[in-house]
N, C-alpha and C. Protein backbone atom coordinates (compact mmCIF):
# COMPACT_ATOMS: atom_id res chain seq x y z
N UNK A 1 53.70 64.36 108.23
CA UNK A 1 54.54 65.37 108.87
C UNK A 1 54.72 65.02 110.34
N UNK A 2 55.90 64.88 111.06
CA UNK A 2 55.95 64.85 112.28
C UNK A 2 55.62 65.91 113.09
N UNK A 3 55.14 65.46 114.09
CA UNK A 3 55.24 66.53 114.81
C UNK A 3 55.83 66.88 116.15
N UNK A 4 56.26 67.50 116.63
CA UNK A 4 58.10 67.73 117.53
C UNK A 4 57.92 68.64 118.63
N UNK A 5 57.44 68.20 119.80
CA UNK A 5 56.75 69.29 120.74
C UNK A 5 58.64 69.37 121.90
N UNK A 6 59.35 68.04 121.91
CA UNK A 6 60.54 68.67 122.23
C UNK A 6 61.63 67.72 121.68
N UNK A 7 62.74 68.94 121.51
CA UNK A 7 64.21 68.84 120.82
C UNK A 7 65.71 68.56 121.81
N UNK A 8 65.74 67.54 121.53
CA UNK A 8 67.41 67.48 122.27
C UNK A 8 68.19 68.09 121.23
N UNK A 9 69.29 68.76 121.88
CA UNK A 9 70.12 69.48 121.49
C UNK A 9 71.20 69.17 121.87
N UNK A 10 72.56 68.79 121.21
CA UNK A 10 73.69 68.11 121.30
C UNK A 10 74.54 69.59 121.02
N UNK A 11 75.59 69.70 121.67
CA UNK A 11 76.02 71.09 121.22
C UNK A 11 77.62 71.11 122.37
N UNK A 12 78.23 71.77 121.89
CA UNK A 12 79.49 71.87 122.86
C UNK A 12 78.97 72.79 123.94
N UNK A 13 80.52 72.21 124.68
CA UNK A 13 80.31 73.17 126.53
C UNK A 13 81.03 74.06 126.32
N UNK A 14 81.61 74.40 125.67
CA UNK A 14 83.35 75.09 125.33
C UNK A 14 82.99 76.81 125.43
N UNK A 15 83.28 77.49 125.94
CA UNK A 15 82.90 79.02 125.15
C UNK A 15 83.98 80.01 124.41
N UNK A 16 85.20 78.88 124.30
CA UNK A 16 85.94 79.23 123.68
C UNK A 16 86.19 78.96 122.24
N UNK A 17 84.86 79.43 121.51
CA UNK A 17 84.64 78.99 119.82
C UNK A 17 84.14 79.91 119.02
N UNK A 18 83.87 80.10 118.13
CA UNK A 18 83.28 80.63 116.98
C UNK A 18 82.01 81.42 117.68
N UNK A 19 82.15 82.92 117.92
CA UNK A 19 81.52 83.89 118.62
C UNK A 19 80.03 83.66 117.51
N UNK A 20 79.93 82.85 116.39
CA UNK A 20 79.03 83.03 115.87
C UNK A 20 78.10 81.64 115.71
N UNK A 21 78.72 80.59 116.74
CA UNK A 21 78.10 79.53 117.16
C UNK A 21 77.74 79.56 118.19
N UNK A 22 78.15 80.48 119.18
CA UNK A 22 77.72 80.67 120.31
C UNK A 22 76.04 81.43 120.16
N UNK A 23 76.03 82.31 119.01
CA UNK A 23 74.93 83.25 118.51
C UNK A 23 73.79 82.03 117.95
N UNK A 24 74.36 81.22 117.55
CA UNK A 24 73.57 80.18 116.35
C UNK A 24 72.72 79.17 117.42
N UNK A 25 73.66 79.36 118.81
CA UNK A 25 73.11 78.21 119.68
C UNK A 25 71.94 78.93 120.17
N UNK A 26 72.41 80.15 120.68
CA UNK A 26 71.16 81.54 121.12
C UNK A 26 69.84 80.88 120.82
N UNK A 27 69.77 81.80 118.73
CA UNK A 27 69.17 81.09 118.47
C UNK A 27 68.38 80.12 117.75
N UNK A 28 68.84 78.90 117.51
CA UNK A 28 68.37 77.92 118.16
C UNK A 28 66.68 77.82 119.01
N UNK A 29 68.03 78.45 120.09
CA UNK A 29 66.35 78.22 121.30
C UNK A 29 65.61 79.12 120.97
N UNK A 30 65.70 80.02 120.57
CA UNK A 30 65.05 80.92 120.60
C UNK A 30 63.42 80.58 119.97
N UNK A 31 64.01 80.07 118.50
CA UNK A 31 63.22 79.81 117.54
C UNK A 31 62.28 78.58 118.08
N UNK A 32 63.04 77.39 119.13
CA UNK A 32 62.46 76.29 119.27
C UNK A 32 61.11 77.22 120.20
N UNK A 33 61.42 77.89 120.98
CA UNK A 33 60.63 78.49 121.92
C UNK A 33 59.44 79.10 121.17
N UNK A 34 59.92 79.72 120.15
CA UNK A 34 58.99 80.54 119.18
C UNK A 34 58.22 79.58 118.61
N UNK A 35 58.52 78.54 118.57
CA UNK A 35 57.67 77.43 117.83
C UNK A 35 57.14 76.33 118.97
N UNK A 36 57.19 76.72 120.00
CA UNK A 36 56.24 76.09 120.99
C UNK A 36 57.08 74.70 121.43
N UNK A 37 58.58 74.16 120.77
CA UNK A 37 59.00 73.30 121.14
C UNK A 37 60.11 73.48 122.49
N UNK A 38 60.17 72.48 123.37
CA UNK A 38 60.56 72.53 124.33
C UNK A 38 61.61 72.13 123.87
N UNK A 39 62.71 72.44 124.60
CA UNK A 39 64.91 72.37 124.52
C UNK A 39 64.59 71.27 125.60
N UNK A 40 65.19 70.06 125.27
CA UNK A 40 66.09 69.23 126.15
C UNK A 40 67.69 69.15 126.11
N UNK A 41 68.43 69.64 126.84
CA UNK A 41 69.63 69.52 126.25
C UNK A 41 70.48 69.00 127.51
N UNK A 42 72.04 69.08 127.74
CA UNK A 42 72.79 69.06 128.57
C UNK A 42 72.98 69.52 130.14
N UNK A 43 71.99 70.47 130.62
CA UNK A 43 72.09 71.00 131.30
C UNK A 43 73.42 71.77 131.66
N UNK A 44 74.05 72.40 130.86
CA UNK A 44 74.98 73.03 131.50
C UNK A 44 74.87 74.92 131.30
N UNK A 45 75.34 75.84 131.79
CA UNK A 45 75.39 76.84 131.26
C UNK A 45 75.96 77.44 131.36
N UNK A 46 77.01 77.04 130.77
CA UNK A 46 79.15 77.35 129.76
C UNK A 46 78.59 77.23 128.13
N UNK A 47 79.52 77.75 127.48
CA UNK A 47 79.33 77.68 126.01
C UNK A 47 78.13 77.62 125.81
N UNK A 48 78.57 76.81 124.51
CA UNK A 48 76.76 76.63 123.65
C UNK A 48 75.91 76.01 124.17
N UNK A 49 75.99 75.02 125.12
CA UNK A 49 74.67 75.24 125.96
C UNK A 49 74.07 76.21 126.71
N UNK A 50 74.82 76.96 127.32
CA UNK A 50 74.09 77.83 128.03
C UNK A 50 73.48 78.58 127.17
N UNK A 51 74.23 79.02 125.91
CA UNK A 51 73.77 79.89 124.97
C UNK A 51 72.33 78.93 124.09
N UNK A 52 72.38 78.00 124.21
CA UNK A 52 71.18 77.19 124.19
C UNK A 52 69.98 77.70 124.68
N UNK A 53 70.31 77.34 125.84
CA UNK A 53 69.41 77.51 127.25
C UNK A 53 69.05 78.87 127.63
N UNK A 54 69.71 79.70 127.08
CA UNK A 54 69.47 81.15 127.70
C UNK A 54 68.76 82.04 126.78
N UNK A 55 68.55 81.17 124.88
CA UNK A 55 68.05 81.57 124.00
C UNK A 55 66.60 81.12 124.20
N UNK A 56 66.23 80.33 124.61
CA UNK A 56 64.99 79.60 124.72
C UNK A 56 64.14 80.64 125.77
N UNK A 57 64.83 80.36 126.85
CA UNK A 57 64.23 80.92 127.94
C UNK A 57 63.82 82.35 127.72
N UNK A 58 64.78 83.00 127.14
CA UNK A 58 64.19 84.05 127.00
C UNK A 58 63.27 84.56 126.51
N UNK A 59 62.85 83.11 125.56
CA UNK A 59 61.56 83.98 124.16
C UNK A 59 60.61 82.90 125.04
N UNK A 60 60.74 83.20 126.28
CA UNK A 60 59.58 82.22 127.25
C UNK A 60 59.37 80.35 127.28
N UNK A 61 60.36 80.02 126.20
CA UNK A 61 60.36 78.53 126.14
C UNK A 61 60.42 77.69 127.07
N UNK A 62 60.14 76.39 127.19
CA UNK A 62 60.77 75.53 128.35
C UNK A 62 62.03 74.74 127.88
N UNK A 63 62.69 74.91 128.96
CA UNK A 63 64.08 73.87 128.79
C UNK A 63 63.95 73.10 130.06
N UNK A 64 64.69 71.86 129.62
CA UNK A 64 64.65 70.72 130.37
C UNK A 64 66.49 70.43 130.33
N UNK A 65 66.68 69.96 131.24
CA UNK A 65 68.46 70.11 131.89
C UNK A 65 68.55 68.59 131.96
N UNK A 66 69.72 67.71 131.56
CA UNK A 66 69.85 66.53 132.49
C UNK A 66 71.17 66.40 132.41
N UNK A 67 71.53 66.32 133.56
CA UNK A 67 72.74 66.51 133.92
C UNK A 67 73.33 65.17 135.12
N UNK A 68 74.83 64.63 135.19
CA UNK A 68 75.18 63.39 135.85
C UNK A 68 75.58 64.55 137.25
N UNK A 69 75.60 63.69 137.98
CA UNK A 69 75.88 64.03 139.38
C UNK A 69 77.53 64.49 139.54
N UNK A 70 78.01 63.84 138.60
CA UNK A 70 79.70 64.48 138.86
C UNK A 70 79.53 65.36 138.13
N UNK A 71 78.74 66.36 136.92
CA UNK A 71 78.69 67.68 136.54
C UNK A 71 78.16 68.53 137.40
N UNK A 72 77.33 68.03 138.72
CA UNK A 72 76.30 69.00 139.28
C UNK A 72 77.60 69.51 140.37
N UNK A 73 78.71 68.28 140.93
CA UNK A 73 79.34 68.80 141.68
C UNK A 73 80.48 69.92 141.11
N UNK A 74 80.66 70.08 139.82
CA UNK A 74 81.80 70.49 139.70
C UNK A 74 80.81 72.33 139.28
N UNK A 75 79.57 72.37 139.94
CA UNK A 75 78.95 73.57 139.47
C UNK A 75 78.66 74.10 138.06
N UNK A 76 78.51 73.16 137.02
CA UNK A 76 78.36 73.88 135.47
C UNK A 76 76.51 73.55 135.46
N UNK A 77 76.05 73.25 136.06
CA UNK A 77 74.50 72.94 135.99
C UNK A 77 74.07 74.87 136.06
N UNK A 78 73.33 75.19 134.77
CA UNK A 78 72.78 76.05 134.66
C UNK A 78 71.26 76.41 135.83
N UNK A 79 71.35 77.02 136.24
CA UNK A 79 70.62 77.69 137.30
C UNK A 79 68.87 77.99 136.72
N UNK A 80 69.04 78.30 135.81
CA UNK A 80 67.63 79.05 135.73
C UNK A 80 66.63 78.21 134.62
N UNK A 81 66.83 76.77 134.47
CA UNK A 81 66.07 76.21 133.03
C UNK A 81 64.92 76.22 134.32
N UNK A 82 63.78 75.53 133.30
CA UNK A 82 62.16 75.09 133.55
C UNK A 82 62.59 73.93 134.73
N UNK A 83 63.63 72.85 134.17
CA UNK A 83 63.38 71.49 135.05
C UNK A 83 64.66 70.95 134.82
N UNK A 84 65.46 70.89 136.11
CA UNK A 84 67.00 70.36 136.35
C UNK A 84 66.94 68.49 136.47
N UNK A 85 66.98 67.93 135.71
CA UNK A 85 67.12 66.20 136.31
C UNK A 85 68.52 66.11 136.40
N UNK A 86 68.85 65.79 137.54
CA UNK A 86 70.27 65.32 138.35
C UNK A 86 70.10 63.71 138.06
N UNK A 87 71.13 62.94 137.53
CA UNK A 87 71.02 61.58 137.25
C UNK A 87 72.51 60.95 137.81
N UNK A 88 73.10 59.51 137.88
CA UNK A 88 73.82 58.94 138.31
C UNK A 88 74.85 58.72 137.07
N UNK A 89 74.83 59.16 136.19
CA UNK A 89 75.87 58.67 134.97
C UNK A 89 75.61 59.20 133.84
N UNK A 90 76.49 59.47 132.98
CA UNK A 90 76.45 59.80 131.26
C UNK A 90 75.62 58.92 130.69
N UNK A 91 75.39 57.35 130.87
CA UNK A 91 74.55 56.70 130.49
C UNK A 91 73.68 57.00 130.41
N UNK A 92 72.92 56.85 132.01
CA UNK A 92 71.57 57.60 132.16
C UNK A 92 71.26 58.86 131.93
N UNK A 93 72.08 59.83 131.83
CA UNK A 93 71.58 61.06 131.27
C UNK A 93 71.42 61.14 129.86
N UNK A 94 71.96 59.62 128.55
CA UNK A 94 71.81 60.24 127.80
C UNK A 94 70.32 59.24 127.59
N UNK A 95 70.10 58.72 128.25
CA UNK A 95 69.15 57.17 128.23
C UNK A 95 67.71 58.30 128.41
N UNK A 96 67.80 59.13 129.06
CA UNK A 96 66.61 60.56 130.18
C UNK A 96 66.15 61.27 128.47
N UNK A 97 67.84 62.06 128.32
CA UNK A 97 67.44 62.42 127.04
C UNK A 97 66.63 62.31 125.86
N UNK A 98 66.73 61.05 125.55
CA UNK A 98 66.16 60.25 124.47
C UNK A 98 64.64 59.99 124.62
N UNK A 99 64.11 59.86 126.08
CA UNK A 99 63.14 59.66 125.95
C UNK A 99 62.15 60.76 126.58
N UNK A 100 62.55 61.74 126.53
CA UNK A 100 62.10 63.08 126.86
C UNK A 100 62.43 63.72 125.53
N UNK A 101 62.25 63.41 124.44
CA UNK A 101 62.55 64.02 122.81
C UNK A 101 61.90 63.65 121.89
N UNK A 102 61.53 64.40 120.87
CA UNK A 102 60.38 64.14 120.11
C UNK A 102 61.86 63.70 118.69
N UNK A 103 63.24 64.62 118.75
CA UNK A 103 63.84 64.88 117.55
C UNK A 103 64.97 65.23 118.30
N UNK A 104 65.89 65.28 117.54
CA UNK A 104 67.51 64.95 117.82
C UNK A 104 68.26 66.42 116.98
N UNK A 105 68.70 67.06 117.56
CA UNK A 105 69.95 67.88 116.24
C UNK A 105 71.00 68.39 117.31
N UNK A 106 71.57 67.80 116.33
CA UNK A 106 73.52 67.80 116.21
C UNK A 106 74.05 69.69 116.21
N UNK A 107 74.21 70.79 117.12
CA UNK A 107 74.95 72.08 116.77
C UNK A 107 76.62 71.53 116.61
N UNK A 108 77.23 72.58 116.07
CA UNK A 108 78.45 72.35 116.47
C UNK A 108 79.11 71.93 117.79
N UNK A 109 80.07 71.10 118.08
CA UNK A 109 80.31 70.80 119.20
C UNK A 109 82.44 69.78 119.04
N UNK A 110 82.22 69.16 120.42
CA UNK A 110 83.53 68.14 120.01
C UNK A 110 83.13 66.93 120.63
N UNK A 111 83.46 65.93 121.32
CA UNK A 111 83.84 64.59 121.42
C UNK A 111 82.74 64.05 122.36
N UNK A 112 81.90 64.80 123.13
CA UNK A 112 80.72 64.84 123.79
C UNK A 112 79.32 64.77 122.68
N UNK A 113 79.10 65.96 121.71
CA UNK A 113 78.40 66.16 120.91
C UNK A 113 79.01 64.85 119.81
N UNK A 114 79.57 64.62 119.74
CA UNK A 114 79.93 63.49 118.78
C UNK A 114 79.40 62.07 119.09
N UNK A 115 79.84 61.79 120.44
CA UNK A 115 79.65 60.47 121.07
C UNK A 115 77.75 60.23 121.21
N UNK A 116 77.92 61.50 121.42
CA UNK A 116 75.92 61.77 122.06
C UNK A 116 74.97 61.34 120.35
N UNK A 117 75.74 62.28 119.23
CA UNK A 117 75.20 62.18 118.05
C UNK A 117 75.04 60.84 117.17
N UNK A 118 76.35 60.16 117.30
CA UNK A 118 76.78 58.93 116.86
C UNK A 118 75.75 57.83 117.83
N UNK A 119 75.45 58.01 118.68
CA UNK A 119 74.92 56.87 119.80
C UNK A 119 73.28 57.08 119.54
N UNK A 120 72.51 58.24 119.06
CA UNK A 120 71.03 58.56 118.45
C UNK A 120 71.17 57.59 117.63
N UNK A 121 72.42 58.14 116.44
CA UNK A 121 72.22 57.16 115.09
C UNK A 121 72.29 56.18 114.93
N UNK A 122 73.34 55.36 115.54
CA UNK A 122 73.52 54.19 115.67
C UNK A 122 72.13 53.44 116.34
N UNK A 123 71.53 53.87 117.39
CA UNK A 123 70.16 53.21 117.88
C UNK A 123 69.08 52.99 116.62
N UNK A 124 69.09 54.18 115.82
CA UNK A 124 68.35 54.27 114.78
C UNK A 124 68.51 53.40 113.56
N UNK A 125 69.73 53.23 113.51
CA UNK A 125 70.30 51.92 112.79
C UNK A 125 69.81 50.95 112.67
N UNK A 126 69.74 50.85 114.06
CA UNK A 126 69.24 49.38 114.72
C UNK A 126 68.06 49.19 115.03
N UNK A 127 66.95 50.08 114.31
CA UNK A 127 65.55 50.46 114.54
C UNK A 127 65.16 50.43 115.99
N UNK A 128 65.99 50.93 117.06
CA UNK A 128 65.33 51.00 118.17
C UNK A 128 64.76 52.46 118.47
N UNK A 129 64.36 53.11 117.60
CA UNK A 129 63.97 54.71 117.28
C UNK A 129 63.58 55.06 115.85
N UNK A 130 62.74 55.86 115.52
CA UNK A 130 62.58 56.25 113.92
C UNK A 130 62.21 57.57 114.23
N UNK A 131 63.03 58.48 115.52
CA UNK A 131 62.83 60.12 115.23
C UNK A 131 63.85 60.57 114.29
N UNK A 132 63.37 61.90 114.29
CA UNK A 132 63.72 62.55 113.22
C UNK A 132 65.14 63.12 113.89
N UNK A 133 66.31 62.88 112.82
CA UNK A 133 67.77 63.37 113.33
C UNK A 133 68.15 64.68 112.17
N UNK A 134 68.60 65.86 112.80
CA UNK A 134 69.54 66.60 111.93
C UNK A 134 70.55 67.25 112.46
N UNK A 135 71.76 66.85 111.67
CA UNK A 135 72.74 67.54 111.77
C UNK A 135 72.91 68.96 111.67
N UNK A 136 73.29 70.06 111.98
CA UNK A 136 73.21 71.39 111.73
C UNK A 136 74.72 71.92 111.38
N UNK A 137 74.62 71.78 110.31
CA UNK A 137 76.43 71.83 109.09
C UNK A 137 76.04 73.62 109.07
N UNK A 138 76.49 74.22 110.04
CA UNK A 138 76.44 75.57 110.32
C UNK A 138 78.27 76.40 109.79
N UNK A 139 77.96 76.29 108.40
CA UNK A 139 79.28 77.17 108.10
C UNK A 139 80.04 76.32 107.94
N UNK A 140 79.62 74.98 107.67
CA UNK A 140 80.42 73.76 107.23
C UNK A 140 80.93 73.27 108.31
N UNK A 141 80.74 73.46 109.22
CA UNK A 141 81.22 73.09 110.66
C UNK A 141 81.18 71.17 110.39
N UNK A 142 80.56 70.72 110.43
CA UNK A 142 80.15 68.70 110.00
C UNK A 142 80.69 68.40 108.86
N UNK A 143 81.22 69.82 107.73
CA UNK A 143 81.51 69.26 106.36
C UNK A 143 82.67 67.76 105.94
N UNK A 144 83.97 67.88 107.24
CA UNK A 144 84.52 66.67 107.28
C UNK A 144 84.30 65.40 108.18
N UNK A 145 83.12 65.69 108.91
CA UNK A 145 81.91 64.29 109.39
C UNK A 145 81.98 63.43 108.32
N UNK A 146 80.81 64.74 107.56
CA UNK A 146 80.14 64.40 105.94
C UNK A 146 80.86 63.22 105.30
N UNK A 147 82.18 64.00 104.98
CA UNK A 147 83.25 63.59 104.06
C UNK A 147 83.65 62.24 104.55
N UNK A 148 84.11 62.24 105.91
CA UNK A 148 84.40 60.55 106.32
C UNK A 148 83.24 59.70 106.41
N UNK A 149 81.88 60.34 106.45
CA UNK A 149 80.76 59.00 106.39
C UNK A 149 81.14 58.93 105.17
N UNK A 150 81.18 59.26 103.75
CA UNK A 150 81.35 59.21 102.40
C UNK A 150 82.20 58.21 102.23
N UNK A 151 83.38 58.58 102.91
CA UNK A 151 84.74 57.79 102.92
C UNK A 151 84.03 56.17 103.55
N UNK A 152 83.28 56.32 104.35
CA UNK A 152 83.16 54.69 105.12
C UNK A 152 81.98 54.64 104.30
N UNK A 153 81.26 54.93 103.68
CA UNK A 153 80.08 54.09 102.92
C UNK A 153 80.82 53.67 101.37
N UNK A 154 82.15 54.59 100.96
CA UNK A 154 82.70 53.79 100.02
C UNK A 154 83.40 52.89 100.20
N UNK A 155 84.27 52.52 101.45
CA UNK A 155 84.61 51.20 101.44
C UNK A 155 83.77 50.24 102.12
N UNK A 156 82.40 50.60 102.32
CA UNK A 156 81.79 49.25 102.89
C UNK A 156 81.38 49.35 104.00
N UNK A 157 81.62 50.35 104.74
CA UNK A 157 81.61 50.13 106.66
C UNK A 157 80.18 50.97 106.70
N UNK A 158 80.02 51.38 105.89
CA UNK A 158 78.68 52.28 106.30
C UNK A 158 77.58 52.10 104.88
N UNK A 159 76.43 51.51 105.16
CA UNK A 159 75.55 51.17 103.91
C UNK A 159 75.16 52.30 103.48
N UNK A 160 74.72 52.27 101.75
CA UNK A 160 74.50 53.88 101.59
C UNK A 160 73.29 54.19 102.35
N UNK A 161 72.19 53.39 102.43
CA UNK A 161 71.11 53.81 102.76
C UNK A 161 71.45 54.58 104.15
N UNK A 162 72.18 54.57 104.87
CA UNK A 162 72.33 54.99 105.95
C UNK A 162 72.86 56.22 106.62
N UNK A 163 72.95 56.96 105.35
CA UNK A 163 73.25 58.33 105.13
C UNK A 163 71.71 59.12 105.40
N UNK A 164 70.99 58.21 104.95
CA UNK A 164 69.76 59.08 105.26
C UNK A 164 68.71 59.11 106.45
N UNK A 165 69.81 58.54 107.56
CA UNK A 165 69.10 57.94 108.81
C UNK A 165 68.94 60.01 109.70
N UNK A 166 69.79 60.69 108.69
CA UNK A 166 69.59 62.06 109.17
C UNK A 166 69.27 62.94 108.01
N UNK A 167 68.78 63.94 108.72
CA UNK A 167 68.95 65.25 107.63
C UNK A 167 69.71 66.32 108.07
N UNK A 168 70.57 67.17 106.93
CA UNK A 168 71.66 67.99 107.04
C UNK A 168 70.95 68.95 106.89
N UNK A 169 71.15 70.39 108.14
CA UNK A 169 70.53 71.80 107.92
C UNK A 169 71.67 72.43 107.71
N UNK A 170 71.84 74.03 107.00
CA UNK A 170 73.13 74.53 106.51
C UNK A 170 72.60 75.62 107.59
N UNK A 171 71.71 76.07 107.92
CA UNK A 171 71.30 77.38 109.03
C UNK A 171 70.09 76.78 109.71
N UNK A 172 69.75 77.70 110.67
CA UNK A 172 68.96 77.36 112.36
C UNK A 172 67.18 77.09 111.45
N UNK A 173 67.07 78.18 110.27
CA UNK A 173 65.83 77.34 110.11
C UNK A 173 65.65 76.09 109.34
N UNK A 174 66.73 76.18 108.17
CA UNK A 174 66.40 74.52 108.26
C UNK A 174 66.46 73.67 108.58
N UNK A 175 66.84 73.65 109.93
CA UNK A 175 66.12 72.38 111.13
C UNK A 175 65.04 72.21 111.41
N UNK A 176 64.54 73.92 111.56
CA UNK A 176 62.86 73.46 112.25
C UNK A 176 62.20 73.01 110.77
N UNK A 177 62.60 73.27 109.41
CA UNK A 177 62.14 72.70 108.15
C UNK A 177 62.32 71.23 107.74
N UNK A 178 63.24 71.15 108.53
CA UNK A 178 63.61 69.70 108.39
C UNK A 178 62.98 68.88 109.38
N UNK A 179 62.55 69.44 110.70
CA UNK A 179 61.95 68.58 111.70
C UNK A 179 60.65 68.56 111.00
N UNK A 180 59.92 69.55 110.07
CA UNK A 180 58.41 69.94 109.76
C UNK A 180 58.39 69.08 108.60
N UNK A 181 59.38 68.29 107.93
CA UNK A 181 58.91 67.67 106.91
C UNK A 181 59.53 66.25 107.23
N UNK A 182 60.03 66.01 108.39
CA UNK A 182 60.13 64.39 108.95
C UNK A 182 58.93 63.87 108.86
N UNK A 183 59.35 62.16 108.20
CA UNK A 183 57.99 61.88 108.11
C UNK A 183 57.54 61.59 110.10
N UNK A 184 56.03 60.93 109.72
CA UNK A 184 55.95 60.43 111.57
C UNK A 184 56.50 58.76 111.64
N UNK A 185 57.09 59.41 113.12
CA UNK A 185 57.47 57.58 113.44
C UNK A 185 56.76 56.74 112.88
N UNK A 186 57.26 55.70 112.34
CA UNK A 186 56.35 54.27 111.63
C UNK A 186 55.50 54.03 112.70
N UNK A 187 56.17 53.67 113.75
CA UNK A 187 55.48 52.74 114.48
C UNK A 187 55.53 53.58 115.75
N UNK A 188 54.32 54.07 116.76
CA UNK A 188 54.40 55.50 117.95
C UNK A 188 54.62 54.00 118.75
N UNK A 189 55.79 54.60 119.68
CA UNK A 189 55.81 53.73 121.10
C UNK A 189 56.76 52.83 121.12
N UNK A 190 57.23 52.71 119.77
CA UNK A 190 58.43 51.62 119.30
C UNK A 190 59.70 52.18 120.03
N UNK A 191 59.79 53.29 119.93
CA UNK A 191 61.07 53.76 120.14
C UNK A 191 61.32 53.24 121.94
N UNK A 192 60.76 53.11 122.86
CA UNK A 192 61.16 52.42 123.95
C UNK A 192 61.78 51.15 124.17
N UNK A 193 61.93 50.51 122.73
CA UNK A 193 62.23 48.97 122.85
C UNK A 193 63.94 48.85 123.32
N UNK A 194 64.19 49.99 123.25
CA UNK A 194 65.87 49.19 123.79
C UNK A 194 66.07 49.01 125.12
């Protein structure tokens, strides 16, 4: 069984979405908090991150922020997490991320949460990581992800085995069920090799 003391959280900035993803992001933290795991996420607090960040905190959790220096100027850096890291680039903030995370999950989101999600997996691919990834298919929200990995592992572009480089939650607890039955990293310490 792994065990997952903190969670990056990939999730849109938008707060113009599904009043019941905004709730789902809540909580989310809430639960991570309730379960003693610390939120690493985006640092922002607009949309579902903040609603991230503001679910955690409240049920006393720690959140951890990392945020690039051209988000801090444009003011979306949430004010009140545990610990703000200001960094020089999207690179490095997502480079901070990764290694401040025990486990990876995907909320609903768009082209940010995509790029962020796709770039976990792909490392994992490439065995430069063996944490635990889940998608959170909240109301089918990932259902046409799903469908085009399907589509690219039937013509070839995507091996099947590689469908299972994640696990799919349909609601907020089966993530933390899914983080509780990841196996443990093969190898502890590997994951720094990239």
């Amino acid at each position: 069984m792994s065990e997952v003391s903190s969670l990056c959280v990939y999730c849109g900035s938008s707060s113009e979405v599904d009043p019941q993803h905004l709730g789902a992001a809540r909580e989310t933290g809430r639960q991570a908090a309730e379960r003693g795991i610390e939120i690493v996420f985006g640092g922002g607090h607009v949309g579902m991150m903040g609603a991230l960040a503001d679910g955690a905190l409240a049920a006393g959790g720690r959140v951890t922020g990392i945020i690039p220096e051209i988000l801090m100027a444009r003011e979306v850096a949430h004010g009140g997490v545990s610990e703000m890291i200001v960094v020089d680039s999207m690179h490095t903030r997502k480079r901070i991320m990764f290694e401040r995370s025990d486990a990876f999950c995907a909320l609903p989101g768009g082209m940010g949460t995509l790029d962020e999600t796709f770039e976990i997996l792909t490392w994992k691919q490439l065995g430069l990581h063996d944490k635990p990834i889940v998608l959170a298919n909240l109301g089918g929200y990932w259902n046409t992800l799903l469908a085009m990995l399907e589509f690219q592992t039937a013509e070839g572009y995507v091996r099947p085995g590689q469908m299972g480089l994640f696990q799919v939650a349909m609601q907020i607890e089966s993530i933390f069920g899914a983080l509780a039955a990841s196996p443990t990293p093969k190898t502890p310490g590997d994951s720094e090799r990239f």
